[in-house]
N, C-alpha and C. Protein backbone atom coordinates (compact mmCIF):
# COMPACT_ATOMS: atom_id res chain seq x y z
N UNK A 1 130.49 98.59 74.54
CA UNK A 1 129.55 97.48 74.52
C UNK A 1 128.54 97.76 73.40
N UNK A 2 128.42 96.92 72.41
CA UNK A 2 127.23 97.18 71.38
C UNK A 2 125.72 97.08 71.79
N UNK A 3 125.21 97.78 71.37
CA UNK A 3 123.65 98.21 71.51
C UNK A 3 123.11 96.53 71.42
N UNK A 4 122.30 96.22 72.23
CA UNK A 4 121.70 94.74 72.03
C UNK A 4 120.18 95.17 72.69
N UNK A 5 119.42 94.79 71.69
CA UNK A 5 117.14 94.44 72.55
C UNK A 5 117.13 94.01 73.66
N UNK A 6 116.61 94.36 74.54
CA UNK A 6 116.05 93.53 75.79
C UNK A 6 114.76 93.18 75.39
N UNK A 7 114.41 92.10 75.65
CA UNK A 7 113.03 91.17 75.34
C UNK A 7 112.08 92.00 76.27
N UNK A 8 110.87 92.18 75.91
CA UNK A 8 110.07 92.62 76.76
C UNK A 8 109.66 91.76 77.98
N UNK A 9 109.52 90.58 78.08
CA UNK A 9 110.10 89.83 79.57
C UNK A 9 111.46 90.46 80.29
N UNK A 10 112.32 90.52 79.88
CA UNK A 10 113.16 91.26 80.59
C UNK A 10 112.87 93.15 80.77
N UNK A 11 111.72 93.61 80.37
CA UNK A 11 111.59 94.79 80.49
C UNK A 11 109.92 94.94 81.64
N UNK A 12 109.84 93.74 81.84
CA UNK A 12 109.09 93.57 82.94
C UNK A 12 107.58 93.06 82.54
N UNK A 13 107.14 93.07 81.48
CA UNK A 13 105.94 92.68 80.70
C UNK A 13 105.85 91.09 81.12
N UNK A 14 104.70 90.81 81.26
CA UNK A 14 104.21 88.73 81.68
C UNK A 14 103.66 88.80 80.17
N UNK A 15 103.82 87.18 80.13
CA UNK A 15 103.31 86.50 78.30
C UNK A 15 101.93 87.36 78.41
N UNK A 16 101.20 87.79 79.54
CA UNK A 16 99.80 87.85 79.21
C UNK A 16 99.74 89.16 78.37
N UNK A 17 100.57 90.70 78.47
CA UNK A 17 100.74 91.81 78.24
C UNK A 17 101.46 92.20 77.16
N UNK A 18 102.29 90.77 76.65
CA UNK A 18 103.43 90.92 75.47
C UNK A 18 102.73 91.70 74.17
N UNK A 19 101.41 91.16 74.22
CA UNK A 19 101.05 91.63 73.04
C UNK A 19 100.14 92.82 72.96
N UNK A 20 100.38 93.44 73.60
CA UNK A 20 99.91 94.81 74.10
C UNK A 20 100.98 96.01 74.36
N UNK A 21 102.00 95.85 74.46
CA UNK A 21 103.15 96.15 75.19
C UNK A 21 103.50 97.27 73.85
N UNK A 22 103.86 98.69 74.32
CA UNK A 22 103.56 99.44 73.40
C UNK A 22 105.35 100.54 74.09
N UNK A 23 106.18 101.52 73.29
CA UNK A 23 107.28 102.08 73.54
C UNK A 23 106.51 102.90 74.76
N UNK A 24 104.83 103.47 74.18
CA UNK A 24 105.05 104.58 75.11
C UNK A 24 104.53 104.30 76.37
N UNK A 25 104.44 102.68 76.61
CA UNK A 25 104.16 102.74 77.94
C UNK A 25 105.24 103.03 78.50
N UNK A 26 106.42 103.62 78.49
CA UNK A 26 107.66 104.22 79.26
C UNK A 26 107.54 105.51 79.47
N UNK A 27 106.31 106.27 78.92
CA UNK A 27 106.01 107.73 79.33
C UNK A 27 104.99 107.93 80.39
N UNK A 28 104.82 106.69 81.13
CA UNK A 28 104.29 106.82 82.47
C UNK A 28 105.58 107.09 83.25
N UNK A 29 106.69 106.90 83.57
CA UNK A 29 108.28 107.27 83.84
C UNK A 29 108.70 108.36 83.54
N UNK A 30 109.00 108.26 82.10
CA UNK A 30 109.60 109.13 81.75
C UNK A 30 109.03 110.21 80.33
N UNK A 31 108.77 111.62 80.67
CA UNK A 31 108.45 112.11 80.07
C UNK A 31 108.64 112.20 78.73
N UNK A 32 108.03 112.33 77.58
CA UNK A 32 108.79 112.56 76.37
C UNK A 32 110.06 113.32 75.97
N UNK A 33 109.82 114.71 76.44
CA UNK A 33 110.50 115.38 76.95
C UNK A 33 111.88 115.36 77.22
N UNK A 34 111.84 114.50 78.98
CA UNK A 34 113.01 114.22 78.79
C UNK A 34 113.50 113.26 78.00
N UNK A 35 112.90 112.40 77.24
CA UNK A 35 113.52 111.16 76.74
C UNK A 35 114.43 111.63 75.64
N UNK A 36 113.81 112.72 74.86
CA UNK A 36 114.69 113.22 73.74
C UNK A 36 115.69 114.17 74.59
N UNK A 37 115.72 114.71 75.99
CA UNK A 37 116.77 115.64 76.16
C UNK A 37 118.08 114.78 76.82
N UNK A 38 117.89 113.63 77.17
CA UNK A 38 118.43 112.82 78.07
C UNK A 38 119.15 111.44 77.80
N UNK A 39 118.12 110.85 76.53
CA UNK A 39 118.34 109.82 75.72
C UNK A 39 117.20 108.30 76.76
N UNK A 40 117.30 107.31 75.91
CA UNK A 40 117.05 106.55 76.67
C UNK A 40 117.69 105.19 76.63
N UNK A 41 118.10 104.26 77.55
CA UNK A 41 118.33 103.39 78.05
C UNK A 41 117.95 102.16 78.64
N UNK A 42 118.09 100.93 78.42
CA UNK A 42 117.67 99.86 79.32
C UNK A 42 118.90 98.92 79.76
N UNK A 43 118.62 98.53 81.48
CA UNK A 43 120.15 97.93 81.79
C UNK A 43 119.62 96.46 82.23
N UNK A 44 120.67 95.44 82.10
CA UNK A 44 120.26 93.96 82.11
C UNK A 44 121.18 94.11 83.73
N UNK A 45 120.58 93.77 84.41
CA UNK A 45 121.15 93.14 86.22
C UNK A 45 121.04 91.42 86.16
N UNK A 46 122.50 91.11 86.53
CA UNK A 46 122.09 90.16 87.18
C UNK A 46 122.90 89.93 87.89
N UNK A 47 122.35 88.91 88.72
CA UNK A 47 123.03 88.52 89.77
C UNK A 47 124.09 87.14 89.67
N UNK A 48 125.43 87.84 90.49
CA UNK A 48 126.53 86.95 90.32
C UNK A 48 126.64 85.67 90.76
């Protein structure tokens, strides 16, 4: 499957935060650390 963006609406951000919305707010989760030992990822769910 080729690498494709998830919109930051789909990464959980409201219009009000879009423009604030920064990579490392994902190091409240996930450490730096691991991000380089582990890699990182985002998955699209939906429902059938």
């Amino acid at each position: 499957m080729p690498d494709k963006e998830l919109s930051l609406l789909e990464c959980g951000y409201t219009e009000a935060d879009i423009e604030t919305a920064s990579p490392d707010d994902m190091n409240v989760y996930y450490s730096k650390d691991n991000q380089q030992k582990y890699g990182v990822v985002g998955i699209r769910i939906a429902l059938l």
